[in-house]
Protein backbone atom coordinates (compact mmCIF):
# COMPACT_ATOMS: atom_id res chain seq x y z
CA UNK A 1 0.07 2.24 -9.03
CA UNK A 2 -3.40 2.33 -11.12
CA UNK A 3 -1.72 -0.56 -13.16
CA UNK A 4 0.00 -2.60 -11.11
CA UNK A 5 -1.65 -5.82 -10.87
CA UNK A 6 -2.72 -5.59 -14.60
CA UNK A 7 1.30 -5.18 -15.26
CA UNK A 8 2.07 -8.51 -12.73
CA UNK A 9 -0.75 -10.22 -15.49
CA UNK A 10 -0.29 -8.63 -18.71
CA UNK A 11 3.24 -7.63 -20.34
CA UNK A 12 4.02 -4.07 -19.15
CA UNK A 13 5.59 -2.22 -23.23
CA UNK A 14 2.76 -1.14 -25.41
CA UNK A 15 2.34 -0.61 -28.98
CA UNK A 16 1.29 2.17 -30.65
CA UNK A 17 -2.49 0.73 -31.20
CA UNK A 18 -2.29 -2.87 -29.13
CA UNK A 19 -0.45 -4.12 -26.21
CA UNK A 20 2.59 -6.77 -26.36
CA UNK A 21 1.28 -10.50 -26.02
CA UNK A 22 0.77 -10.83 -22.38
CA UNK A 23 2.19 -13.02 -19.80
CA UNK A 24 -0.39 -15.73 -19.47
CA UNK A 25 1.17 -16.76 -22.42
CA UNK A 26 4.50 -17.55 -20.69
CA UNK A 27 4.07 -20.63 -18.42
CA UNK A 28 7.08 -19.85 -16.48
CA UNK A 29 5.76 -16.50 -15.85
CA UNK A 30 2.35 -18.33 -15.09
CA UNK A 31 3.16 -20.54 -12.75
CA UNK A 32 5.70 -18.05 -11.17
CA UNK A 33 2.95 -15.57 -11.23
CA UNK A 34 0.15 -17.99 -9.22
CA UNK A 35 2.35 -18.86 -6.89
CA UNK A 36 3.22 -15.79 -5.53
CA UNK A 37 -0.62 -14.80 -5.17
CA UNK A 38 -0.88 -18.26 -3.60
CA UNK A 39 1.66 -17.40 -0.89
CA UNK A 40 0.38 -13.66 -0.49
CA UNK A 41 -3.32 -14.79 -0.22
CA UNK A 42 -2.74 -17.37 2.38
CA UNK A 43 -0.42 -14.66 4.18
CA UNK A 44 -2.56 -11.54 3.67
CA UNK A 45 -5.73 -12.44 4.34
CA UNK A 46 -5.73 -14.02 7.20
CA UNK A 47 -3.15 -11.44 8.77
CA UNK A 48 -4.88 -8.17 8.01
CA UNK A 49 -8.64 -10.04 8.95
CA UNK A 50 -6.96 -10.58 12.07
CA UNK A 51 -5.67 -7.46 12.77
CA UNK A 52 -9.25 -6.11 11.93
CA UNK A 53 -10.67 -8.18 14.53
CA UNK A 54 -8.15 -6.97 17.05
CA UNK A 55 -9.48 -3.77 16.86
CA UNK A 56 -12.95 -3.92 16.44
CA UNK A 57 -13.81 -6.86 18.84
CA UNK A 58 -10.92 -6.95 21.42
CA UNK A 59 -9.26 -3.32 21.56
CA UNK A 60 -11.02 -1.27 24.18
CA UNK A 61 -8.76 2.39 23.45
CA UNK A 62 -9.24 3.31 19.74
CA UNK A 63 -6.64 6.58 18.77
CA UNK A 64 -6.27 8.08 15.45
CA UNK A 65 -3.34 5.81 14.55
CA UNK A 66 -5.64 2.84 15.49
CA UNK A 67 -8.31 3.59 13.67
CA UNK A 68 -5.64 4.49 10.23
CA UNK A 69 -4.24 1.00 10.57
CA UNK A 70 -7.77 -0.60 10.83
CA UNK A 71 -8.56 0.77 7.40
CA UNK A 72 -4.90 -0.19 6.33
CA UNK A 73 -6.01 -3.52 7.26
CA UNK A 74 -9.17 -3.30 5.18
CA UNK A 75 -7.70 -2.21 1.90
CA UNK A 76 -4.95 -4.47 2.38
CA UNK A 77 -6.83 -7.43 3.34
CA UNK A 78 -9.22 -6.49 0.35
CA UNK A 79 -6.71 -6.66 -2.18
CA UNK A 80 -5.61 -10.25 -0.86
CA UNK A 81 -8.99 -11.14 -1.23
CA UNK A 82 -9.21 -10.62 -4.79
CA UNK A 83 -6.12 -11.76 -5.54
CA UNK A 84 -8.23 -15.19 -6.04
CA UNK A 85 -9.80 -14.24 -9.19
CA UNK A 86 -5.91 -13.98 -10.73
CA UNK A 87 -4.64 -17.02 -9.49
CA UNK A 88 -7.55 -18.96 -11.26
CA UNK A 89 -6.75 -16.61 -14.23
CA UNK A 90 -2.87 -17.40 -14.30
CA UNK A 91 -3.39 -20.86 -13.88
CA UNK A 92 -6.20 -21.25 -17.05
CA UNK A 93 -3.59 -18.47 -18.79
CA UNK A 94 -7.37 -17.24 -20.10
CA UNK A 95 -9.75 -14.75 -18.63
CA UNK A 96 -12.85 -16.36 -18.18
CA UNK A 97 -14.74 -13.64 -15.94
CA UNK A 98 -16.03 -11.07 -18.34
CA UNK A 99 -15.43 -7.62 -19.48
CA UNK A 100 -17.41 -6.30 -16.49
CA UNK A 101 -15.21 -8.39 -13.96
CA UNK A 102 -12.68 -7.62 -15.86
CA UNK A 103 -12.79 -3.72 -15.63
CA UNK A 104 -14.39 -4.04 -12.16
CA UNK A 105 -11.39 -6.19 -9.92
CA UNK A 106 -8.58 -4.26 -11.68
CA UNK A 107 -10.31 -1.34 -10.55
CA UNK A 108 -10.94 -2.69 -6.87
CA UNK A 109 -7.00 -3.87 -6.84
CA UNK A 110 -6.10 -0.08 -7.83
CA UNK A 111 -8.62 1.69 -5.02
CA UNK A 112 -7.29 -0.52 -2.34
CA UNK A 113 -3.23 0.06 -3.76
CA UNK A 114 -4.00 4.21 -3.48
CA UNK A 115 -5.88 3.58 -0.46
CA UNK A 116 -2.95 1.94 0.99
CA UNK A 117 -0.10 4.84 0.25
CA UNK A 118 -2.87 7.80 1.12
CA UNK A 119 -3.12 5.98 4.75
CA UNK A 120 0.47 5.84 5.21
CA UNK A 121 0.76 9.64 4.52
CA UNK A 122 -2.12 10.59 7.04
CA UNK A 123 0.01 8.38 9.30
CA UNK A 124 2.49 10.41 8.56
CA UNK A 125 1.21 13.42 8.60
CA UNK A 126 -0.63 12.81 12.20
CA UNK A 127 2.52 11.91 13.71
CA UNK A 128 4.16 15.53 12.54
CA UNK A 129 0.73 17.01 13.76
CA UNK A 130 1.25 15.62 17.20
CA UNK A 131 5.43 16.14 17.51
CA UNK A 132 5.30 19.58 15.97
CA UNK A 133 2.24 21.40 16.36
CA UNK A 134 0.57 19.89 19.35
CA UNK A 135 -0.87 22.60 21.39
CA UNK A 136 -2.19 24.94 17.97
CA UNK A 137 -3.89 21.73 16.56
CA UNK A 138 -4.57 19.32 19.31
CA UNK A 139 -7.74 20.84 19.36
CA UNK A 140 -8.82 20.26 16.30
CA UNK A 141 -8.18 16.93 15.60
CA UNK A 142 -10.73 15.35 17.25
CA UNK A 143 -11.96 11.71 16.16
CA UNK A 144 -15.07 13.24 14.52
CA UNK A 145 -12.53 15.36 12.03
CA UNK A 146 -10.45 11.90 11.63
CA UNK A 147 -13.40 9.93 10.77
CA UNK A 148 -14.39 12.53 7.99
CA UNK A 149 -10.45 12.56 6.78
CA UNK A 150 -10.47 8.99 6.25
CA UNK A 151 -14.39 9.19 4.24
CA UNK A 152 -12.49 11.62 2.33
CA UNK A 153 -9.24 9.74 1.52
CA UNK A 154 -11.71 6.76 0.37
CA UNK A 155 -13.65 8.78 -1.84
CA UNK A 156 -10.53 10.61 -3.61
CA UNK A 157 -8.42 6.86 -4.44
CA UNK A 158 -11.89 5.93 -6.12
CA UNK A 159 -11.99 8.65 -8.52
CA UNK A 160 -8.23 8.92 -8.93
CA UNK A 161 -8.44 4.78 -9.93
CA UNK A 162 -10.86 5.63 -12.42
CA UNK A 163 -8.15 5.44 -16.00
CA UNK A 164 -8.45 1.13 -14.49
CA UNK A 165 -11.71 1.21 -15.93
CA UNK A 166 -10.86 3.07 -18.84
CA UNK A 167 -8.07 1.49 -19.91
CA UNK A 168 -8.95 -1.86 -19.42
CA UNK A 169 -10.64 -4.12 -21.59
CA UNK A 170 -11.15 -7.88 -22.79
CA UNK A 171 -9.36 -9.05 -25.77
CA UNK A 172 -8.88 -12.32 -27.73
CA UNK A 173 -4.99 -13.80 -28.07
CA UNK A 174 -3.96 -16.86 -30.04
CA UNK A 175 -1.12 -18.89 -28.73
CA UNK A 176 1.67 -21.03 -30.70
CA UNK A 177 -1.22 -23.35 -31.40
CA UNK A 178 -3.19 -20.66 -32.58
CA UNK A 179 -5.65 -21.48 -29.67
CA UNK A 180 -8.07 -18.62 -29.07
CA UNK A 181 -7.65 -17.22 -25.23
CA UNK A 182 -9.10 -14.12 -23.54
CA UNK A 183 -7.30 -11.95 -21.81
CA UNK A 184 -7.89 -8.97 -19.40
CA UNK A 185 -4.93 -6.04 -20.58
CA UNK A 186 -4.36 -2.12 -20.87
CA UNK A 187 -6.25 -0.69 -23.65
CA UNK A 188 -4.11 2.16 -24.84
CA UNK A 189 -4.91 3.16 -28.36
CA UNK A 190 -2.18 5.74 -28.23
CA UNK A 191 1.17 6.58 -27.06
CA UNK A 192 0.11 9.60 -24.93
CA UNK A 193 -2.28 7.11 -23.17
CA UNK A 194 0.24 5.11 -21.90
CA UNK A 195 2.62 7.76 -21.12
CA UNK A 196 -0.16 9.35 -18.78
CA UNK A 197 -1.04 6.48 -16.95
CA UNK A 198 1.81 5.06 -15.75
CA UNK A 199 3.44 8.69 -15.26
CA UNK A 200 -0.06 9.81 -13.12
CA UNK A 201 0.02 6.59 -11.03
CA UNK A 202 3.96 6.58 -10.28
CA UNK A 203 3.36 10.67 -9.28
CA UNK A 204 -0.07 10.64 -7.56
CA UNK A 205 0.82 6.70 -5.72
CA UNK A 206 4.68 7.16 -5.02
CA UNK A 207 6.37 10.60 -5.84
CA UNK A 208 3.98 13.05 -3.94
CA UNK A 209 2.93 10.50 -1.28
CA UNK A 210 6.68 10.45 0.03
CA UNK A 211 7.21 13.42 -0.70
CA UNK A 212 4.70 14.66 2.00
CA UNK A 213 6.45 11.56 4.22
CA UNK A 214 9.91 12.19 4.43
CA UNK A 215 9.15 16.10 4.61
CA UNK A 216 6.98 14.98 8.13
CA UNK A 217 9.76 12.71 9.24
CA UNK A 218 12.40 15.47 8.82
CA UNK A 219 10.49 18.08 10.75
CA UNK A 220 9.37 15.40 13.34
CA UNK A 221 13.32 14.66 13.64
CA UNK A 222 14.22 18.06 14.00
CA UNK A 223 11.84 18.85 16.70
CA UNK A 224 12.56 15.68 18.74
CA UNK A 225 16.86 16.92 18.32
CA UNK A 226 15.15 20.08 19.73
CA UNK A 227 14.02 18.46 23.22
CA UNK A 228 15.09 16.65 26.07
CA UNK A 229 12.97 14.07 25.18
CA UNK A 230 15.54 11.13 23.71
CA UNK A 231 13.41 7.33 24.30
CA UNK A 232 12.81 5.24 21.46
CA UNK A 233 9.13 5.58 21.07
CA UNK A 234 7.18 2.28 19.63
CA UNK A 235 4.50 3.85 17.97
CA UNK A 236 6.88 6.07 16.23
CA UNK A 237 8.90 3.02 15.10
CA UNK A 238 5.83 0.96 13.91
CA UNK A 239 4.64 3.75 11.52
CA UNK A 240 8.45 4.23 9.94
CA UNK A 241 8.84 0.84 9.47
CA UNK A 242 5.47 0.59 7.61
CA UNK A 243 6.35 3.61 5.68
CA UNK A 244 10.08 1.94 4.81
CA UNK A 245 8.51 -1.39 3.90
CA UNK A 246 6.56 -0.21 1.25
CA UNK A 247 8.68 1.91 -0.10
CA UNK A 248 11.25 -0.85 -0.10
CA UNK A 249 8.39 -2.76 -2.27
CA UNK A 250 7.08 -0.28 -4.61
CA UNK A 251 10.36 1.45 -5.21
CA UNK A 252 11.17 -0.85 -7.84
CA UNK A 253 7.67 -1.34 -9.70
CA UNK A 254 8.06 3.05 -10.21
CA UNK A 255 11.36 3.18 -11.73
CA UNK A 256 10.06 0.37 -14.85
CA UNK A 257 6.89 2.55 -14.75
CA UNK A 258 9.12 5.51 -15.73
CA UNK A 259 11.61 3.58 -17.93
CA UNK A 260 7.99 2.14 -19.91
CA UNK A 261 6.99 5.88 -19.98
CA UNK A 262 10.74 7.04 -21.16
CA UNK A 263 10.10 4.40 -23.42
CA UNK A 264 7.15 6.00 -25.49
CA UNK A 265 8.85 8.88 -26.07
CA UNK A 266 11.39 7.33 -29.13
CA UNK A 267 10.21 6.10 -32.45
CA UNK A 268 9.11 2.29 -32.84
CA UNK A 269 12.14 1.40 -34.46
CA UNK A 270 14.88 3.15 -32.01
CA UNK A 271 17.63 1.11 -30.65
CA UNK A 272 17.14 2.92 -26.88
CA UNK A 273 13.26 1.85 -27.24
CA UNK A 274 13.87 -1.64 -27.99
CA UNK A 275 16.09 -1.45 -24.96
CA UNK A 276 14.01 0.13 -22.81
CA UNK A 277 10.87 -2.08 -23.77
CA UNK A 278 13.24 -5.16 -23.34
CA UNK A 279 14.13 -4.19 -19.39
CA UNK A 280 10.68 -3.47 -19.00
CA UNK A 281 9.43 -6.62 -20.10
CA UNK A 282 11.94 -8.53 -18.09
CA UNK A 283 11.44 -6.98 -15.03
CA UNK A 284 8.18 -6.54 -14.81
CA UNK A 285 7.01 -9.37 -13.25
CA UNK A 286 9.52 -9.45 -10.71
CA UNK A 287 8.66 -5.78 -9.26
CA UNK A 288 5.32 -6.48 -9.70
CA UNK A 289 5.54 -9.14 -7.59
CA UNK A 290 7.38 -7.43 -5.20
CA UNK A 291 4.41 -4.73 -4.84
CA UNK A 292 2.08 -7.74 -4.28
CA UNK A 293 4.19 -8.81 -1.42
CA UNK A 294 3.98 -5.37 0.49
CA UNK A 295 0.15 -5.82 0.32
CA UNK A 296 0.67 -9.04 3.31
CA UNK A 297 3.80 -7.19 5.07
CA UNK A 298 2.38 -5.45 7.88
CA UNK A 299 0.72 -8.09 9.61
CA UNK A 300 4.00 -9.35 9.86
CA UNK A 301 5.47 -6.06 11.10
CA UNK A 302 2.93 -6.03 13.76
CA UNK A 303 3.68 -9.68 15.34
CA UNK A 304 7.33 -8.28 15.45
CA UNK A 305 6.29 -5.31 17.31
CA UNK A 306 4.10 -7.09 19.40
CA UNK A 307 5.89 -10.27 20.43
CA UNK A 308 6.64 -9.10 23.96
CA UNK A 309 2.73 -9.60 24.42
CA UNK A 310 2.22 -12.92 22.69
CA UNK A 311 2.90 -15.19 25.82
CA UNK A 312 0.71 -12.99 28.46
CA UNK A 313 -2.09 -12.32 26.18
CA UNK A 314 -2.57 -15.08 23.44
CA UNK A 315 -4.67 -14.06 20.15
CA UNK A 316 -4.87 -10.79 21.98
CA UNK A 317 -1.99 -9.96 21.85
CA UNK A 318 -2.24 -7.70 18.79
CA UNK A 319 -4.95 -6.06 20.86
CA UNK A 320 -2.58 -4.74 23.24
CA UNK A 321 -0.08 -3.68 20.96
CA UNK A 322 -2.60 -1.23 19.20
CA UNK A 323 -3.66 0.03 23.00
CA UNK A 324 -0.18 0.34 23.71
CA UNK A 325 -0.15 3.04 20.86
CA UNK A 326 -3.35 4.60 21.20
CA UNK A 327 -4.43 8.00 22.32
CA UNK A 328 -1.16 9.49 20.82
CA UNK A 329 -1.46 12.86 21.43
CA UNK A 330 -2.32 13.23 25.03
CA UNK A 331 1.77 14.07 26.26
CA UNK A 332 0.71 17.55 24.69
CA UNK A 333 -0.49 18.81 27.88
CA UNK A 334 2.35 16.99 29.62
CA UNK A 335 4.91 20.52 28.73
CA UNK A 336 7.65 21.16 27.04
CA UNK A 337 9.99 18.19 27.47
CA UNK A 338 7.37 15.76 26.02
CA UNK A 339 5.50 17.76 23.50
CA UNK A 340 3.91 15.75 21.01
CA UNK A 341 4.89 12.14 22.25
CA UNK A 342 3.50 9.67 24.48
CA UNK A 343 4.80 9.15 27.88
CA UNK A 344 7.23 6.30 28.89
CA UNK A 345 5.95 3.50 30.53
CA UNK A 346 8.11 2.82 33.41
CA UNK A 347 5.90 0.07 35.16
CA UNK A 348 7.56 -2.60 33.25
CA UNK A 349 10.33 -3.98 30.95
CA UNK A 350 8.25 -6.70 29.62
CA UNK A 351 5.79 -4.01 27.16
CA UNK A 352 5.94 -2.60 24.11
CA UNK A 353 8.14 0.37 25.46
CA UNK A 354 5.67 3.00 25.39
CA UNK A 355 2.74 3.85 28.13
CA UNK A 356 -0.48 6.16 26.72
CA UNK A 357 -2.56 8.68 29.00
CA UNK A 358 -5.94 9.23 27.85
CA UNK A 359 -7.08 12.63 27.05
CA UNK A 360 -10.88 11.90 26.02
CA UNK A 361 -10.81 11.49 22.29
């Protein structure tokens, strides 16, 4: 994931002591590539800024999940943010920022893509907390204990995006006119560099992160077959379909991450690394892209969740959709039946399905 964007801008197969001309120099590829940040930027930012002001200035009940998809939002909205600087690059096919831009927005782009995953998983992760193991830890998860997770999470995708900065660098490229350009690539000076990266970003941003998530789901599945408790619960649904969207999305960028890593393993020359280079190359952009895309997804996830609300509350109706998941785990001290999951609102058909009792956090 550390690489991502600079693999949507620069060709993804490396040699041994320079990387492959990049895409810039393609101007299908160029205009292909700017008009998908186009789309995302107009999308993503002004989704996830709203969803940030639904919580902070019109949601009155913040709950763990809440306060996970407000930072979401943030790193999300973030990376759309950026995603300026690229267009402008794509569209002069020349970096004209500088080597400390250069180094410094890959590296924001790669925080905010770890960020992203490592929230999902504490999503995750919550949920099994409150189906499984409500009354041993309910307890202990207090906001103060959330607040410090999420400091924590921030603070580990920063160091962990680090190789961005290392392997990144500004170099000159000459066109067919032999027109002297600038771009912003992957500085690997040897094999075992580029086998690292790409092997530590697709293991540390996709492999271990759903690991931990489809181990949760399966014990949070088990224990709901385990009660009498059967209703569709709409928080519950939000988070998997987060968690299946970007998997959906990133699925693809990981496998040509381990195909470019398979890749480095042959000699220059070999027949299987000229084909592996060649899918790599040609498929790059297109998963890449596709990784972009997940970045502006859930603001579109929650209007879908959240439609019921849209004609009896307006703008704020995103508002009551995070309310109407908030304070998750107070149906632990409801018994047996209910353990772990948030009570059924039976007031009205018109909601988001779900009704949430307070219990002080």
């Amino acid at each position: 994931m550390t690489n991502s964007v600079s693999s949507f801008l620069t060709s993804a197969p490396n040699d041994t002591n320079v990387e492959n001309d990049s895409v810039v120099s393609n101007d299908f590829s160029t205009t292909l590539g700017a008009l998908i940040l186009g789309l995302v930027f107009l999308v993503g930012v002004p989704g996830n800024v709203f969803i940030v002001w639904s919580i902070l200035a019109r949601t009155r009940r913040r709950s763990v999940t809440t306060l996970l998809i407000l930072n979401l939002a943030f790193a999300d909205g973030s990376l759309m943010a950026i995603t300026v600087f690229f267009i402008v690059y794509l569209a002069k096919q020349s970096w004209v920022f500088g080597d400390v831009m250069c180094k410094g927005l890959f590296y924001l782009c790669n925080t905010n893509m770890y960020a992203s995953i490592f929230l999902i998983v504490l999503m995750s992760v919550h949920r099994f907390v409150a189906v499984v193991l409500p009354r041993r830890t309910s307890s202990l998860i207090t906001m103060k204990v959330v607040r410090r997770v999420i400091v924590g999470t921030w603070v580990l995708v920063m160091v962990i995006s680090i190789p961005s900065l290392v392997f990144r660098d500004v170099r000159e490229d000459h066109d067919e006119n032999n027109k002297t350009r600038h771009v912003c690539a992957p500085n690997h000076t040897l094999p075992r560099h580029v086998r690292f990266q790409y092997a530590f970003e697709t293991v540390a941003g996709f492999i271990l992160p759903y690991a931990v998530i489809i181990t949760c789901y399966v014990l949070i599945l088990r224990r709901l077959r385990q009660t009498k408790f059967r209703r569709k619960v709409r928080s519950e649904n939000l988070i998997l379909a987060i968690v299946v969207t970007f998997g959906l999305f990133w699925l693809p960028y990981h496998v040509i991450n381990m195909m470019q890593v398979a890749a480095e393993w042959y000699d220059k020359d070999s027949p299987k690394r000229q084909r592996l280079d060649h899918i790599t190359q040609s498929s790059r952009v297109v998963t890449s892209a596709l990784a972009f895309i997940s970045s502006c997804a859930n603001p579109i996830l929650y209007t879908f969740a959240g439609k019921s609300y849209i004609k009896q509350s307006g703008f704020a109706f995103m508002a009551r959709l995070f309310e109407g998941t908030s304070l998750d785990q107070a149906a632990t001290k409801k018994g047996k039946d209910a353990v772990g999951l948030t009570t059924v609102d039976s007031t009205s058909g018109s909601g988001p399905g779900i009704h949430i009792t307070p219990n002080g956090s």
